[in-house]
C-alpha atoms as a PDB file:
ATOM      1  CA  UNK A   1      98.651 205.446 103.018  1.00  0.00           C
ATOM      2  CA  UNK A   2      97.170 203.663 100.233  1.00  0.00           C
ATOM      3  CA  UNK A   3      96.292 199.772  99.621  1.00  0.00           C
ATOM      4  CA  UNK A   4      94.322 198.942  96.437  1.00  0.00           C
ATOM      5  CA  UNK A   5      93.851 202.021  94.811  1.00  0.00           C
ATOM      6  CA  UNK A   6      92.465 203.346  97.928  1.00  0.00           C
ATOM      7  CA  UNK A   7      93.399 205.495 101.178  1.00  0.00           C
ATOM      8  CA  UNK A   8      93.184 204.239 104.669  1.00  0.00           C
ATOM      9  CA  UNK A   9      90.191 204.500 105.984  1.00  0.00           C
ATOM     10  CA  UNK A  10      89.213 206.703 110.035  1.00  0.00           C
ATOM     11  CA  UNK A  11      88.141 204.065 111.590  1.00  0.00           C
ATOM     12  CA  UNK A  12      86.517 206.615 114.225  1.00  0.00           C
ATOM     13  CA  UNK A  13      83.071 207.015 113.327  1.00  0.00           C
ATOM     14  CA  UNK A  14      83.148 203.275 112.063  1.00  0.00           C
ATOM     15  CA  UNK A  15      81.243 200.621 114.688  1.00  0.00           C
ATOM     16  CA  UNK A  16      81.381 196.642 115.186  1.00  0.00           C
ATOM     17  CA  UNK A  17      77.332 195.832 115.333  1.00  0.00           C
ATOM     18  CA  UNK A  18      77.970 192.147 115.353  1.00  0.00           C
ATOM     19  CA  UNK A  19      80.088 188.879 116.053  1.00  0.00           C
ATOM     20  CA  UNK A  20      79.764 185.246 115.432  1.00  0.00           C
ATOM     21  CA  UNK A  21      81.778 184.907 119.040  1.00  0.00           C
ATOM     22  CA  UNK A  22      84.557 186.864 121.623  1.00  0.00           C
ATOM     23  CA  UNK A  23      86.459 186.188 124.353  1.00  0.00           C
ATOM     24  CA  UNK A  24      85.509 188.123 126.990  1.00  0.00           C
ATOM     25  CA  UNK A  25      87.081 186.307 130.189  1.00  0.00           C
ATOM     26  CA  UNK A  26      90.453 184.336 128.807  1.00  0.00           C
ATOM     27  CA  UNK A  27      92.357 187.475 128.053  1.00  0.00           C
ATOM     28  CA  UNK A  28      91.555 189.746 130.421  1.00  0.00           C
ATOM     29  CA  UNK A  29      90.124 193.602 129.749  1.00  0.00           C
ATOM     30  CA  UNK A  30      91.294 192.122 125.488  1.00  0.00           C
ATOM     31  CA  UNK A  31      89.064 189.592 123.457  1.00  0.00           C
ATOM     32  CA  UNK A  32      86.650 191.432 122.104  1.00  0.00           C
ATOM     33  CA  UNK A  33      85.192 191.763 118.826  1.00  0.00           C
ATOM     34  CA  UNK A  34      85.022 195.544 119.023  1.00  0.00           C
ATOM     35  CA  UNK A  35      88.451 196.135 119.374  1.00  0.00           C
ATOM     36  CA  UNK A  36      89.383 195.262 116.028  1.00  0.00           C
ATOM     37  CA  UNK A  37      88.566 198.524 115.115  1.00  0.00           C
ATOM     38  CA  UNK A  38      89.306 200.806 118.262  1.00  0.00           C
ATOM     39  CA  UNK A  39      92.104 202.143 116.488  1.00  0.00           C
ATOM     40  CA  UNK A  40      94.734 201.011 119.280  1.00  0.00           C
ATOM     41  CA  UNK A  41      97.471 197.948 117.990  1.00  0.00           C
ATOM     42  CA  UNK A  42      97.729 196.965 121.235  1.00  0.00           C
ATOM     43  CA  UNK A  43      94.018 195.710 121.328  1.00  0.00           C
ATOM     44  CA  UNK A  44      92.672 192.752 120.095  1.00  0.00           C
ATOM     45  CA  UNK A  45      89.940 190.262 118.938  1.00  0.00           C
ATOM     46  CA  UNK A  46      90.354 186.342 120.207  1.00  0.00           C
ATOM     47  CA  UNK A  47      87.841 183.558 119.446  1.00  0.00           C
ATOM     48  CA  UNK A  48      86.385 182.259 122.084  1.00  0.00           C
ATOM     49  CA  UNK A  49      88.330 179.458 124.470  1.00  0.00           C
ATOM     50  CA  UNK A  50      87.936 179.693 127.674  1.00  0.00           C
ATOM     51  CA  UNK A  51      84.345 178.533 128.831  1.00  0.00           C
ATOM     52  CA  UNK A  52      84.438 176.425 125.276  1.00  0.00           C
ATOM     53  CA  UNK A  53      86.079 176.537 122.223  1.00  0.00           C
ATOM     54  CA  UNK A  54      84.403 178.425 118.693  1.00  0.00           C
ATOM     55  CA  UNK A  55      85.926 176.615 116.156  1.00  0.00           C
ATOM     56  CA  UNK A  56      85.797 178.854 112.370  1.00  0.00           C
ATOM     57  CA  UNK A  57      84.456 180.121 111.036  1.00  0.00           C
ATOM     58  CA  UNK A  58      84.092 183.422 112.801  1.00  0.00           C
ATOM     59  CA  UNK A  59      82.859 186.703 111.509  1.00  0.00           C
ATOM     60  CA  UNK A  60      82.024 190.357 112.690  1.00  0.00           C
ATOM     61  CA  UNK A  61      79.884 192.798 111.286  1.00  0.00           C
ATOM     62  CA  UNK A  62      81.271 196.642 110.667  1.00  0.00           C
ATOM     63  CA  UNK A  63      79.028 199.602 110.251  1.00  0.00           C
ATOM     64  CA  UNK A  64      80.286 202.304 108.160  1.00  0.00           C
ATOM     65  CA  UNK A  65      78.647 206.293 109.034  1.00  0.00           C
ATOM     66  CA  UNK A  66      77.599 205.937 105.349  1.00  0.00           C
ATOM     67  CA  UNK A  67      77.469 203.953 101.935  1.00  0.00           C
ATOM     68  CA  UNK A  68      81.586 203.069 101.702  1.00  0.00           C
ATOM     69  CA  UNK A  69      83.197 201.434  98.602  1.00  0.00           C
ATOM     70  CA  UNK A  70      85.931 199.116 100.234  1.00  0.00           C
ATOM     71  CA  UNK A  71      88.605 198.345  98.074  1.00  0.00           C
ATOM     72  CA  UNK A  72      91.218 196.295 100.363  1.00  0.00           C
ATOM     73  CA  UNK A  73      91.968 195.221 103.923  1.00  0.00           C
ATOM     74  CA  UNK A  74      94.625 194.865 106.296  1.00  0.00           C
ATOM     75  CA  UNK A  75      94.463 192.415 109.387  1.00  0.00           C
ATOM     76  CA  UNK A  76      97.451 193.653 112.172  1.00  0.00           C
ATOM     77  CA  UNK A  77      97.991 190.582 114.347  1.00  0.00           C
ATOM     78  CA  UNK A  78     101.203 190.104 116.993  1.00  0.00           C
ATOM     79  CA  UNK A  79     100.118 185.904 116.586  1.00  0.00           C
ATOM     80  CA  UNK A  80     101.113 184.843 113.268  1.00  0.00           C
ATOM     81  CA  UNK A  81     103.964 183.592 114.803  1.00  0.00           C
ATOM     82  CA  UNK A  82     103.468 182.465 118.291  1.00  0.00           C
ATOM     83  CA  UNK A  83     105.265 181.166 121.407  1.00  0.00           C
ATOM     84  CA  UNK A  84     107.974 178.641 121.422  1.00  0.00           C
ATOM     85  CA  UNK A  85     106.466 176.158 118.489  1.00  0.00           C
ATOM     86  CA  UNK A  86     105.416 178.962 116.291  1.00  0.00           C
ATOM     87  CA  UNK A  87     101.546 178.437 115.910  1.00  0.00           C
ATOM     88  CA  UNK A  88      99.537 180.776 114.008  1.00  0.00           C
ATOM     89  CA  UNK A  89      96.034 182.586 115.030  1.00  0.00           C
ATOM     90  CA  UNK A  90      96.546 184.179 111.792  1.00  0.00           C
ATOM     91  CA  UNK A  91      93.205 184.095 109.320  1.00  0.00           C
ATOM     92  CA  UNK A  92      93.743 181.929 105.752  1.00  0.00           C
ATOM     93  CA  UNK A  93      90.815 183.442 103.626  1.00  0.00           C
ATOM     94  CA  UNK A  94      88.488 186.306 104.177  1.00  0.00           C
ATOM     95  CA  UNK A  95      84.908 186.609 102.744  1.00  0.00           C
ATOM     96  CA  UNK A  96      83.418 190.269 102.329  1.00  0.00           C
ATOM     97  CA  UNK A  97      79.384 190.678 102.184  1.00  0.00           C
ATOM     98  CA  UNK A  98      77.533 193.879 102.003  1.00  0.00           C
ATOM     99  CA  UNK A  99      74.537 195.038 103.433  1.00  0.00           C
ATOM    100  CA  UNK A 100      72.478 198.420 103.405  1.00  0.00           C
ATOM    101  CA  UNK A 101      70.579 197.446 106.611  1.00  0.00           C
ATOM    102  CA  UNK A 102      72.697 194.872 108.247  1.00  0.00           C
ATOM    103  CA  UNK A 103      69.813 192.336 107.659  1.00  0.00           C
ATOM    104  CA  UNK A 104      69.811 191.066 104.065  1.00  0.00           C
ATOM    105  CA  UNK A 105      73.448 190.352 102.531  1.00  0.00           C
ATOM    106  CA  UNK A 106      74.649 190.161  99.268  1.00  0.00           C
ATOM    107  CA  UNK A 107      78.532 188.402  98.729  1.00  0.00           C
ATOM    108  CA  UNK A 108      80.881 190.737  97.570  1.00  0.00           C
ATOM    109  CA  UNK A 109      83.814 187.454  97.079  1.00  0.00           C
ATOM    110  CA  UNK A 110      84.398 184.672  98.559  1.00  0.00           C
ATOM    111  CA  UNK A 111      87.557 182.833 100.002  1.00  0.00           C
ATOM    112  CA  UNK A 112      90.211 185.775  99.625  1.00  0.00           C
ATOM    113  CA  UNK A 113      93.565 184.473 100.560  1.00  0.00           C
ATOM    114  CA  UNK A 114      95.447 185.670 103.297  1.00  0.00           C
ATOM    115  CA  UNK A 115      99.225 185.535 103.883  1.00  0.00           C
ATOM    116  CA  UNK A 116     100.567 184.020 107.266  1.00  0.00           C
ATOM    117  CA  UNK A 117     102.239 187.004 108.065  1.00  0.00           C
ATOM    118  CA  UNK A 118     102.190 190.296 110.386  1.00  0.00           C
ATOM    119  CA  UNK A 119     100.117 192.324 108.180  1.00  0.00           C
ATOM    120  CA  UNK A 120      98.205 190.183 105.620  1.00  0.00           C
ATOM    121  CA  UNK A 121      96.649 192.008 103.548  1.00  0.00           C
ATOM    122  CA  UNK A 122      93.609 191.765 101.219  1.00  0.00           C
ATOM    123  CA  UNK A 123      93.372 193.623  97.914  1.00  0.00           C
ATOM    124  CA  UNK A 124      89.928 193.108  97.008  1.00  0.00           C
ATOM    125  CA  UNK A 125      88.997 191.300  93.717  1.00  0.00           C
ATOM    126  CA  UNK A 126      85.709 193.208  93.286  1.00  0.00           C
ATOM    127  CA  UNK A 127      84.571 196.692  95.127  1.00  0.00           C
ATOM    128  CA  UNK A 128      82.362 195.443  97.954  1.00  0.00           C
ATOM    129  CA  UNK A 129      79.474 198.626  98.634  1.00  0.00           C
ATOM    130  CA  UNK A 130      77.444 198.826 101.360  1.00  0.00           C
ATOM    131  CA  UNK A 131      76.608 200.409 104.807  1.00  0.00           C
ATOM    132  CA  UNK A 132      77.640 197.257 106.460  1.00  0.00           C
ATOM    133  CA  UNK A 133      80.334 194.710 106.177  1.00  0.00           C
ATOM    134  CA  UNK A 134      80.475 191.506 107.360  1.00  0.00           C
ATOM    135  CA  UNK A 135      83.704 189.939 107.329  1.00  0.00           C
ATOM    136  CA  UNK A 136      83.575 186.217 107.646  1.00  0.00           C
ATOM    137  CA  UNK A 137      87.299 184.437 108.207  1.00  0.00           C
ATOM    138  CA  UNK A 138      86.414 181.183 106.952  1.00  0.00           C
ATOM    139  CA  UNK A 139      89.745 179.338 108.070  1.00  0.00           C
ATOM    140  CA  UNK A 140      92.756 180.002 109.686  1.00  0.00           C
ATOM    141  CA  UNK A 141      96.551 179.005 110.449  1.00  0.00           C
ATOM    142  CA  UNK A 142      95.739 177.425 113.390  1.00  0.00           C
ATOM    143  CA  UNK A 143      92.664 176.339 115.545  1.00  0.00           C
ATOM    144  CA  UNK A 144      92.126 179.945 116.841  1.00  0.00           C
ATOM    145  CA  UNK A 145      91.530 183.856 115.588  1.00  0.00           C
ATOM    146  CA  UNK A 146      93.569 186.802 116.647  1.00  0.00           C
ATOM    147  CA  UNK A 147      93.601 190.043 115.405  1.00  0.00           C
ATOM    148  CA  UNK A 148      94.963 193.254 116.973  1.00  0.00           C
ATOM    149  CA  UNK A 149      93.095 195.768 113.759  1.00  0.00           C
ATOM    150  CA  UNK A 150      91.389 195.379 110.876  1.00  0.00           C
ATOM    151  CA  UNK A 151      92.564 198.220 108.359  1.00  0.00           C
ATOM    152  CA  UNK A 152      90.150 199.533 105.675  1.00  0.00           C
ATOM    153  CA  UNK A 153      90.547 201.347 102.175  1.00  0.00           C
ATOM    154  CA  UNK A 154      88.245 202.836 100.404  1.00  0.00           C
ATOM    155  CA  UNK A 155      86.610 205.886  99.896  1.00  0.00           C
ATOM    156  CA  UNK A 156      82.095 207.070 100.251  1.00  0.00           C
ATOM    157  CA  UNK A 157      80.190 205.807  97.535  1.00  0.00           C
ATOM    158  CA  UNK A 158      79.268 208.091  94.850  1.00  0.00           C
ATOM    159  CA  UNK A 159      76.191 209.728  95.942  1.00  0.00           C
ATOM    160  CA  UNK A 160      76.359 208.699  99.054  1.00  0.00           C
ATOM    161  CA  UNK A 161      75.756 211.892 100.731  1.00  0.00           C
ATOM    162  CA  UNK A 162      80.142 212.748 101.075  1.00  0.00           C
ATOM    163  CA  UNK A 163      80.079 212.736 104.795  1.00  0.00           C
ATOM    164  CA  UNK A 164      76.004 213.080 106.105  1.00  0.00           C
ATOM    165  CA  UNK A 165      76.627 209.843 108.201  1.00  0.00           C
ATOM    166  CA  UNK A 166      74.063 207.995 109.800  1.00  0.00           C
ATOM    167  CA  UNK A 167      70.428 207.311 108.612  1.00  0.00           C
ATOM    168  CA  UNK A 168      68.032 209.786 108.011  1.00  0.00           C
ATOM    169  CA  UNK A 169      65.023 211.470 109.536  1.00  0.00           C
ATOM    170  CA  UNK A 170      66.263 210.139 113.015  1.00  0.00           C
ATOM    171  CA  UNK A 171      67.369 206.757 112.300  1.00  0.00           C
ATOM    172  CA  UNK A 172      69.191 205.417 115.429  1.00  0.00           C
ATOM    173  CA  UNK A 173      67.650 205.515 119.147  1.00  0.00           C
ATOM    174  CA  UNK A 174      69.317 206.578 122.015  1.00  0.00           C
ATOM    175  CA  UNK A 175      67.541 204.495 124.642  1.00  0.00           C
ATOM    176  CA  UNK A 176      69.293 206.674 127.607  1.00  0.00           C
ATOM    177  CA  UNK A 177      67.052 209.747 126.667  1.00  0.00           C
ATOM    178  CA  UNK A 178      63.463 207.928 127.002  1.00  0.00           C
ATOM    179  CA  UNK A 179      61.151 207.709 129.513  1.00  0.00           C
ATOM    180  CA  UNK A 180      60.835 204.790 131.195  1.00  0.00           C
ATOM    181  CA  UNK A 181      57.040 203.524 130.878  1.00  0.00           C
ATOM    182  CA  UNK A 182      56.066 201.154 133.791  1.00  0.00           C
ATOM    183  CA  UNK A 183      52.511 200.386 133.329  1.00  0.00           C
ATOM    184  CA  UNK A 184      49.946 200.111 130.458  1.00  0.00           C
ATOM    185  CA  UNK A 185      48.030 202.829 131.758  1.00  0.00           C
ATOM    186  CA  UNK A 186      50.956 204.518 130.847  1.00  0.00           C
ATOM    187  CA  UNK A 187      50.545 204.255 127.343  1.00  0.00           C
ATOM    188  CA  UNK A 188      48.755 206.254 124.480  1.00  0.00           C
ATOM    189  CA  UNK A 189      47.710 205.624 121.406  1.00  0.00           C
ATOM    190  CA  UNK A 190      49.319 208.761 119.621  1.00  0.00           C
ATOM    191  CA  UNK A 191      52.928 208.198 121.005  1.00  0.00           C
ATOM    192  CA  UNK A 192      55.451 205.160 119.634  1.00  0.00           C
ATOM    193  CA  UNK A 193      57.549 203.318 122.360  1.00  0.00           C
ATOM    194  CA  UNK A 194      61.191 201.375 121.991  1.00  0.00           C
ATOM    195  CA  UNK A 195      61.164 198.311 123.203  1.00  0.00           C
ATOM    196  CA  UNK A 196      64.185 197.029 125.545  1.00  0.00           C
ATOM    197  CA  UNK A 197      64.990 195.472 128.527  1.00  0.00           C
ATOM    198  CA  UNK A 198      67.139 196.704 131.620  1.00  0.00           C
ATOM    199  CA  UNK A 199      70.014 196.326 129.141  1.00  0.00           C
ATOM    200  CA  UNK A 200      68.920 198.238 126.521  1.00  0.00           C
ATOM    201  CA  UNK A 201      67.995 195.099 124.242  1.00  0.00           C
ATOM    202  CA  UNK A 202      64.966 193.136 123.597  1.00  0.00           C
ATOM    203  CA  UNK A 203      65.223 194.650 119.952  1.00  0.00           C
ATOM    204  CA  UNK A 204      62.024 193.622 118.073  1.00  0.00           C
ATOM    205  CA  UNK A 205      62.281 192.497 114.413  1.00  0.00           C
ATOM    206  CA  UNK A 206      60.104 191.072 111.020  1.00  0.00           C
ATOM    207  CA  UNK A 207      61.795 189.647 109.036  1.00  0.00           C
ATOM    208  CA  UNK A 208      59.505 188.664 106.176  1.00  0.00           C
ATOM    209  CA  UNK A 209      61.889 185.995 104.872  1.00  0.00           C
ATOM    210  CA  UNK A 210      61.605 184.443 107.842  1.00  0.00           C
ATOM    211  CA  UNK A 211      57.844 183.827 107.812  1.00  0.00           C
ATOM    212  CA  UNK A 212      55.001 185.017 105.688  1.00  0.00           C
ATOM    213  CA  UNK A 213      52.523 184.804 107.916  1.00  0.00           C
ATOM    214  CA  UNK A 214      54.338 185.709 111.814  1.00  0.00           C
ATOM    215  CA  UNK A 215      56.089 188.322 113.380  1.00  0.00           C
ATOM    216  CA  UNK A 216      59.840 186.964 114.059  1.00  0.00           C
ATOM    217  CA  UNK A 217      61.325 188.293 117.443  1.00  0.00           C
ATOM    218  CA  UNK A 218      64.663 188.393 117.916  1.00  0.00           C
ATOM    219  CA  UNK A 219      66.394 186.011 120.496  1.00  0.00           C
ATOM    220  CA  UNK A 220      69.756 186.531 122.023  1.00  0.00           C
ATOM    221  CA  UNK A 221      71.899 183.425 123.135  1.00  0.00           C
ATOM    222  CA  UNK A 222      73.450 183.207 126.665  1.00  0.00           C
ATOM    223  CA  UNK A 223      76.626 181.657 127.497  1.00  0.00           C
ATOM    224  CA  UNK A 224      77.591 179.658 129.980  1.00  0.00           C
ATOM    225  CA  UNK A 225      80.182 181.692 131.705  1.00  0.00           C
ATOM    226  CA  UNK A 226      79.659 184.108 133.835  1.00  0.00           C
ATOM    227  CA  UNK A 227      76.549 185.306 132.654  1.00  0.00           C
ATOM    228  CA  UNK A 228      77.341 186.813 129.639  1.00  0.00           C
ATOM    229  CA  UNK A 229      75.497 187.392 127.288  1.00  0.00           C
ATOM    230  CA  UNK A 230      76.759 187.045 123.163  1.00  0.00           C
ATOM    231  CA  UNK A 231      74.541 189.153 120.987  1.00  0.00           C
ATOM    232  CA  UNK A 232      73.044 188.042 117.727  1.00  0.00           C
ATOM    233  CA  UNK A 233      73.466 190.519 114.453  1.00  0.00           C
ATOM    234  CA  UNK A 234      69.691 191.397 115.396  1.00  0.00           C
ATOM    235  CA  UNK A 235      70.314 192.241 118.891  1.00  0.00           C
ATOM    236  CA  UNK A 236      73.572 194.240 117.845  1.00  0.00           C
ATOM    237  CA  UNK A 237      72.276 196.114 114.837  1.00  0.00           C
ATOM    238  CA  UNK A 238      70.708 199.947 115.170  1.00  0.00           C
ATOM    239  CA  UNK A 239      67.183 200.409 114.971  1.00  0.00           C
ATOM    240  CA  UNK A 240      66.731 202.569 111.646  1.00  0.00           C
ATOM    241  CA  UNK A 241      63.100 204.094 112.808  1.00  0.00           C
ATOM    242  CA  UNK A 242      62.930 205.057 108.653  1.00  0.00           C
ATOM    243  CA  UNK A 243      62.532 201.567 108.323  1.00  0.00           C
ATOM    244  CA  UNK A 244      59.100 200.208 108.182  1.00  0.00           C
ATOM    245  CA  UNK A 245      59.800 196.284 109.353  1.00  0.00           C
ATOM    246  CA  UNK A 246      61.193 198.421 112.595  1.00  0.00           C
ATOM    247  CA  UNK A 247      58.247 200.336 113.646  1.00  0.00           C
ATOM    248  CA  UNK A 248      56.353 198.788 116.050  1.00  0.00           C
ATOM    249  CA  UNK A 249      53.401 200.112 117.881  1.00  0.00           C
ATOM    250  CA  UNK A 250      50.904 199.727 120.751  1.00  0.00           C
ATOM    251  CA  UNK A 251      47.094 199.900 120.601  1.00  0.00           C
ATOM    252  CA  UNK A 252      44.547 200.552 123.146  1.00  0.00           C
ATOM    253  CA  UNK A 253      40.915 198.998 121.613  1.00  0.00           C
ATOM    254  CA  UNK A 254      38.429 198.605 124.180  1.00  0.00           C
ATOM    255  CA  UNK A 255      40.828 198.078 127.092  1.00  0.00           C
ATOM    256  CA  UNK A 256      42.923 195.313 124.903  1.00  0.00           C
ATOM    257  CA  UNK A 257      46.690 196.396 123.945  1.00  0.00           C
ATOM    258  CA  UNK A 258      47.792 194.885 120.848  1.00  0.00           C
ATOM    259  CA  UNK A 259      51.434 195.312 119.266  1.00  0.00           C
ATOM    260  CA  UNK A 260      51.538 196.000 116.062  1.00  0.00           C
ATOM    261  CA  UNK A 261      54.088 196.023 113.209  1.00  0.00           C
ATOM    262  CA  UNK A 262      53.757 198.696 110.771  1.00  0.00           C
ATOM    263  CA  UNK A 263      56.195 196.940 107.691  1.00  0.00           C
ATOM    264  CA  UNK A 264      54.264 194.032 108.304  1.00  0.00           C
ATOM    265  CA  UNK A 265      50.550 195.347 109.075  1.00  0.00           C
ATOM    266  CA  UNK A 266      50.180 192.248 111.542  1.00  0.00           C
ATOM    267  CA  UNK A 267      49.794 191.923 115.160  1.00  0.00           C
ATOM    268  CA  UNK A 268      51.837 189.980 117.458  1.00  0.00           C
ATOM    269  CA  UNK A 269      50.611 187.208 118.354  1.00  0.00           C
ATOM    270  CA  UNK A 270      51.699 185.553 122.116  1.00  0.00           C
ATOM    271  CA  UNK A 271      50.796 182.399 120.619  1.00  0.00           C
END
């Protein structure tokens, strides 16, 4: 099948990393982000409702397994026309950025129009390249989101590798193979350590756009229902160990631990 010039892309070894919200309690084992691209119709994506309402725009973040040129979308949603006065969850206009790190963001167009129907589709005015894609739904048909799949086309980037996936030299961390470290004493100077809490976040981060002059640590924002807990782009995002801005380390000097970032050759500082 072919949209744009391009084939249909296996959504398989494609992830969600991010969302601007979900709902994760209003529709049951549905509502969330990820299941835009699960590769099952039945599945879907809702805004968030139930503890309080998300109004647009809403966005989520896709991770391709390498450098993709996407050439056009498709959006499969059962609520462009729905229940007895026909409202819409339908999207109006898409906006595609691209990303190689899923940090910094460059706008491949803006505003693309949608059609109010079952499969509105989105034929791309420029070639949006990138390891990541955020896709940022700007308005919609009515005052919520709803989408069963998101369809991609497009085809690896030339010289993109045709299929490594992934980043090199070890990029992502699997946080259920390490050793769990439980004490400073623990800890030695020749060895680097992740980072994360009982969930497997806590993802430390520079970002020197953010400051010149301190180490920026990610923060992820609870909400109010239930406990759960919505992840920020930071949080979400895999730690690319290649990466300088993500290598952090701890130093014993003279019986005083100090954590260090090596992109940003500072220490932390806990005040």
């Amino acid at each position: 099948m072919e949209l744009g010039g391009a084939e249909l892309i296996d959504p398989a070894s494609w992830t969600v990393t991010a969302w601007s919200d979900q709902e994760t309690t209003g529709e049951g084992s549905n509502g969330r982000a990820a299941q835009v691209l699960d590769g099952d119709e039945e599945t879907y994506w809702h805004s968030q409702w139930d503890a309080s309402t998300v109004d647009f725009p809403h966005y989520v973040v896709i991770k391709a397994p390498e450098d993709y040129d996407l050439k056009a979308l498709e959006f499969y949603t059962k609520r462009y026309s729905y229940g007895t006065n026909n409202v819409s969850y339908n999207p109006r206009a898409v906006t595609v950025e691209t990303s190689a790190d899923g940090y910094s963001w460059t706008t491949a167009c803006s505003n693309v129009s949608l059609a109010n129907v079952l499969r509105p589709q989105a034929i791309l005015p420029a070639t949006a390249t990138g390891r990541y894609f955020r896709l940022t739904f700007n308005e919609g048909y009515g005052d919520h989101l709803f989408i069963n799949e998101i369809h991609l086309y497009g085809q690896p980037a030339t010289g993109s590798g045709g299929g490594g996936g992934g980043e090199t030299g070890g990029g992502s961390t699997d946080t259920d193979e390490l050793t769990k470290i439980s004490s400073l004493s623990d800890l030695e100077n020749g060895t680097a350590y992740v980072l994360h809490n009982a969930y497997g976040l806590g993802r430390l981060i520079y970002k020197p756009a953010q400051s010149t002059t301190n180490i920026w640590l990610g923060e992820a924002t609870k909400v109010a229902n239930a406990g759960e807990t919505m992840y920020t782009s930071d949080y979400a995002a895999t730690v690319n160990v290649t990466q300088p801005n993500n290598n952090w380390f701890i130093f014993n000097v003279g019986g005083q631990y100090f954590l260090c970032n090596v992109g940003a050759q500072k220490f932390a500082d806990a005040n």
